[in-house]
Protein backbone atom coordinates (compact mmCIF):
# COMPACT_ATOMS: atom_id res chain seq x y z
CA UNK A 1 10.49 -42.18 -15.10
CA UNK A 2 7.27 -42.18 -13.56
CA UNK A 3 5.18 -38.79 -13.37
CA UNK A 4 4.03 -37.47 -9.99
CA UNK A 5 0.75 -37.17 -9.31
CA UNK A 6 -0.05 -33.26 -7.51
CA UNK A 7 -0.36 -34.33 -4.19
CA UNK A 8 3.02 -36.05 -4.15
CA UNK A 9 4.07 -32.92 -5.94
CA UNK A 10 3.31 -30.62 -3.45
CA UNK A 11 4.08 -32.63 -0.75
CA UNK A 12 8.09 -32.66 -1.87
CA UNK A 13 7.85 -28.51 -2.37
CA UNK A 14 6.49 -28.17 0.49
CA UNK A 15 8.71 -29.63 2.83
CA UNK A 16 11.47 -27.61 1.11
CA UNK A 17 9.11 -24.35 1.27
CA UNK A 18 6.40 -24.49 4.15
CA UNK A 19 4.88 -21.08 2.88
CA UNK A 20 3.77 -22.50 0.03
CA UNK A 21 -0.18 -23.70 -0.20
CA UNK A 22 -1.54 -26.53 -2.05
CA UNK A 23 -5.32 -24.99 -3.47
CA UNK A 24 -7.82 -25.64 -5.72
CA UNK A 25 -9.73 -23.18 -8.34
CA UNK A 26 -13.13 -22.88 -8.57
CA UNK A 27 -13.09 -25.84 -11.19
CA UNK A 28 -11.78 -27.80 -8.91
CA UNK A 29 -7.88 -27.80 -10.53
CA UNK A 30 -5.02 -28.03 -8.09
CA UNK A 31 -2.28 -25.19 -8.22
CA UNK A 32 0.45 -24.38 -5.33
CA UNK A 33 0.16 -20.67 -4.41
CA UNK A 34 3.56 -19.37 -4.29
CA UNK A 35 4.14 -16.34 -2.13
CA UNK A 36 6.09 -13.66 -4.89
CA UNK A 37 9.49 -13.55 -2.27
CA UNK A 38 10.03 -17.39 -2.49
CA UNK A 39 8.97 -17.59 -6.56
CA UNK A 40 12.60 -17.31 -7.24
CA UNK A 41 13.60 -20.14 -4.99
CA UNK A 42 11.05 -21.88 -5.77
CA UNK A 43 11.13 -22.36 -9.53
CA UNK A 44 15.33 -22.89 -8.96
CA UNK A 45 14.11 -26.11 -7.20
CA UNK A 46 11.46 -26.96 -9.18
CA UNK A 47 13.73 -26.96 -12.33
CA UNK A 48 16.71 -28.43 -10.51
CA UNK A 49 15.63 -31.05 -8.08
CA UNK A 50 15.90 -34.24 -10.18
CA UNK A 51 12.96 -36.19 -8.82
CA UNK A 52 10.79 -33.00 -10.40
CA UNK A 53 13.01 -31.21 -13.18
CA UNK A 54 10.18 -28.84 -14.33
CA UNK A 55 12.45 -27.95 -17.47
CA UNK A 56 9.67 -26.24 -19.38
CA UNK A 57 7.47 -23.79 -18.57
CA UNK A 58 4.70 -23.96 -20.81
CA UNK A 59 2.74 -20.68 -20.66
CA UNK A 60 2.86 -17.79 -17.91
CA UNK A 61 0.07 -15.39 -17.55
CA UNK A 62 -2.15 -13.42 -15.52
CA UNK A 63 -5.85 -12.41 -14.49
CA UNK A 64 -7.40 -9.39 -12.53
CA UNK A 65 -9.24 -10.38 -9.39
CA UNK A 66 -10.80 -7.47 -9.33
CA UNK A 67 -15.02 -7.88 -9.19
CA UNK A 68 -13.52 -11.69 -9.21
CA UNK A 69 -16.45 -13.23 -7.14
CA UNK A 70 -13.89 -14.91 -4.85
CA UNK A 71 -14.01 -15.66 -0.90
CA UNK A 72 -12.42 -13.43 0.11
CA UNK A 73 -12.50 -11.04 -2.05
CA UNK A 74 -9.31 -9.69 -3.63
CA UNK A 75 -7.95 -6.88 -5.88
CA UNK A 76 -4.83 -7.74 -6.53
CA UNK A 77 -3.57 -9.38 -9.93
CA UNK A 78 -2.83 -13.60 -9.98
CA UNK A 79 0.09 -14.59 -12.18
CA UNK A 80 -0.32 -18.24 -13.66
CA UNK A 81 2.82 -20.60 -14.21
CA UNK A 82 1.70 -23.95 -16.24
CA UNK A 83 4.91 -26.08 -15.74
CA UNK A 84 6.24 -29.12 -17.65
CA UNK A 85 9.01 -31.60 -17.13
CA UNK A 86 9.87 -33.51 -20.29
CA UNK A 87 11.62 -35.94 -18.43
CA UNK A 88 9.06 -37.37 -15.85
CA UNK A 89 5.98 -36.14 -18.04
CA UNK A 90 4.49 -34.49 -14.54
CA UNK A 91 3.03 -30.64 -15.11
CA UNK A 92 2.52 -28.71 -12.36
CA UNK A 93 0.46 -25.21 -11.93
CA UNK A 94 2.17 -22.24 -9.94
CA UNK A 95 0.19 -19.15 -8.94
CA UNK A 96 1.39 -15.69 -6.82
CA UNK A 97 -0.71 -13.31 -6.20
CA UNK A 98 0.49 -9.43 -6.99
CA UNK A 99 -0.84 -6.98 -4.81
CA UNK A 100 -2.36 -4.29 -6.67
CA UNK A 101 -1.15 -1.29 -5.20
CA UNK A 102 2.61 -2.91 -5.01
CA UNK A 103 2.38 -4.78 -8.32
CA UNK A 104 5.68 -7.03 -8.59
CA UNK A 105 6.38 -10.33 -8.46
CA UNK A 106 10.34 -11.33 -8.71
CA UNK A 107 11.18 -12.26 -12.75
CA UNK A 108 11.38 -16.64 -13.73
CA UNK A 109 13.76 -15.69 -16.53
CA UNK A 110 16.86 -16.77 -15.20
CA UNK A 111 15.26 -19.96 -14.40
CA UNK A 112 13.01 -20.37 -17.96
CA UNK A 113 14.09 -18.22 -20.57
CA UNK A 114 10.89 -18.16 -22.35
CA UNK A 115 9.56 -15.88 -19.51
CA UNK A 116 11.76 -13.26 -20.91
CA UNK A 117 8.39 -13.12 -23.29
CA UNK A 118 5.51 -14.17 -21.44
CA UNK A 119 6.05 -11.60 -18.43
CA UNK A 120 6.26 -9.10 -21.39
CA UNK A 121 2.59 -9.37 -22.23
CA UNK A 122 1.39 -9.84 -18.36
CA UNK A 123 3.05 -6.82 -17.99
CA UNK A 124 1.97 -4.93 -20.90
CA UNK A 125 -1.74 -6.14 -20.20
CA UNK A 126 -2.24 -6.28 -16.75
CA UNK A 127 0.64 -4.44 -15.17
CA UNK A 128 2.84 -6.90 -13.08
CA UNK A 129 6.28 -5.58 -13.14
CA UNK A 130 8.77 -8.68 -13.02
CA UNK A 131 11.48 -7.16 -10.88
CA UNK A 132 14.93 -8.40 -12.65
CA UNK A 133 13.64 -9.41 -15.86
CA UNK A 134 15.99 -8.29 -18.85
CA UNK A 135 14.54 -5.99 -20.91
CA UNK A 136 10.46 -5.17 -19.58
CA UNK A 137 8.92 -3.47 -21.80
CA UNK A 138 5.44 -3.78 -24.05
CA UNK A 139 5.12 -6.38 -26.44
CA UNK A 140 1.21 -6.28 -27.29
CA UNK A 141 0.32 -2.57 -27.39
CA UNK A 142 2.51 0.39 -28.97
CA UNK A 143 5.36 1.42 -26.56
CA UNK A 144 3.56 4.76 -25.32
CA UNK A 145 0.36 2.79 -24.24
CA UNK A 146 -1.82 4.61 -21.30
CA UNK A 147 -2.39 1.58 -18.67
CA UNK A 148 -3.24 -2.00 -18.84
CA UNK A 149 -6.00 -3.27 -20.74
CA UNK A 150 -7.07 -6.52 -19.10
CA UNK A 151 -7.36 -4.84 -15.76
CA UNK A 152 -10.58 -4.47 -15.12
CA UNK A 153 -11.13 -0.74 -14.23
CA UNK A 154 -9.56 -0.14 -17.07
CA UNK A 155 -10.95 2.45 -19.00
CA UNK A 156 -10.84 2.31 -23.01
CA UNK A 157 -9.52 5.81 -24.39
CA UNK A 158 -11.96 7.42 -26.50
CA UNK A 159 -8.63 7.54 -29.45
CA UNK A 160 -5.31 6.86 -29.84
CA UNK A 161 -3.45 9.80 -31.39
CA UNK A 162 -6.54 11.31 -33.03
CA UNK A 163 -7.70 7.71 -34.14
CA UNK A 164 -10.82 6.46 -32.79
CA UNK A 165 -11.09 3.12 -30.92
CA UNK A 166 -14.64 2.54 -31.98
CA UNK A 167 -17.24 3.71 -34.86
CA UNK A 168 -19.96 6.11 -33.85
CA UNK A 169 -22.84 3.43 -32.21
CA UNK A 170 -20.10 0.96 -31.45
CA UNK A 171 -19.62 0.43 -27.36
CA UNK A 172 -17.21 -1.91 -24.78
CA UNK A 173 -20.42 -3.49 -22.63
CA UNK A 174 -19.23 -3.01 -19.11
CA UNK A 175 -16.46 -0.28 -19.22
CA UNK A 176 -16.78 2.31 -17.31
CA UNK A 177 -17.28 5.96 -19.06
CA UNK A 178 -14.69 7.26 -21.19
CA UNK A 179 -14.08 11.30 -21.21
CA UNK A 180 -14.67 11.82 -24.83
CA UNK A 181 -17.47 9.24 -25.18
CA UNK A 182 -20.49 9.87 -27.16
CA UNK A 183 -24.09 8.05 -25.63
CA UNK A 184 -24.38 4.66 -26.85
CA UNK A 185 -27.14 4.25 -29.76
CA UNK A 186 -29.82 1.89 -28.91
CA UNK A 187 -29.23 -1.36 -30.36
CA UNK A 188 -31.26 -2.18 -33.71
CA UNK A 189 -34.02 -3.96 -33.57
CA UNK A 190 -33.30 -7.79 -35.04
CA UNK A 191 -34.09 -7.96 -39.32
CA UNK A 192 -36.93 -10.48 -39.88
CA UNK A 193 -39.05 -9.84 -36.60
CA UNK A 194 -42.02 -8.52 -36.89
CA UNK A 195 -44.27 -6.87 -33.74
């Protein structure tokens, strides 16, 4: 079997799925932007069709757009889908866009089975709630976690039952202010340097 190039790619999914939009990143990398109702759909016919048979999905994750200097803007949280077929060596790149406020996109587990794991840490981290999925719970932090930590208004907690996150001086850059939080020491001056 030959593997299909991305145009050609999109080009068959979309004539079975006219929502669907063939982008690029910033990079320049192609991806088809899936909206979240059709993703179930969507990856049943990616899988199944047997000119494409995307039998493996490689890695599913997720990034904030939030302060994301993107036209136009956007808050709302981008789940990634890097997809594989074995048998026509093609890979293909799937993105849907959570809204932030509503923040669910419909679960790929009956489709790929290893999503049962990867939407467990996009949800843990950045708080997309895969509607269907088996068993979604955390899988990176402990089970009675405050929020998601890769969003980016997330703020740090100051401890974690009575244990502190940092050491006295220590600091996240760019997080906003924790209640709790002592003022950050100035920073040393460089050993060696003279004035």
């Amino acid at each position: 079997m030959t593997a299909l190039g991305f145009d050609a790619l999109a080009e068959r999914v979309r004539a079975a799925f006219p929502a669907v939009q063939a982008q690029k990143s910033d990079n320049g990398q192609p991806f088809l932007l899936v909206p979240a109702e059709e993703l179930p759909a969507v990856a049943k016919f990616l899988c199944q069709d047997p000119a494409l048979r995307f039998d493996a999905l490689m890695d599913l994750t997720g990034y904030d757009l939030l302060k994301y200097p993107a036209t136009p803007p956007s808050t709302a949280i981008a789940v990634v889908y890097l997809l594989f077929s074995y048998g026509h060596r093609h890979k293909l790149c799937l993105k849907v866009l959570a809204p932030r406020e509503q923040c669910e996109v419909p679960t790929a587990t009956a489709v790929w089975p290893a999503a049962i794991y990867f939407e467990r840490e996009v949800w843990d981290l950045l708080g997309v709630r895969f509607v269907g999925h088996p068993s979604l719970r955390r899988i990176m932090t402990p089970d009675d976690w405050t929020g998601h930590p890769l969003r980016k208004d997330y703020a740090y907690p100051a401890d974690y039952h009575g244990i502190a996150h940092l050491r006295d001086g220590q600091h996240f850059e760019s997080a906003p202010p924790r209640q709790g939080d002592a003022p950050a020491a100035p920073a040393a001056p460089a050993k060696g340097h003279h004035a």
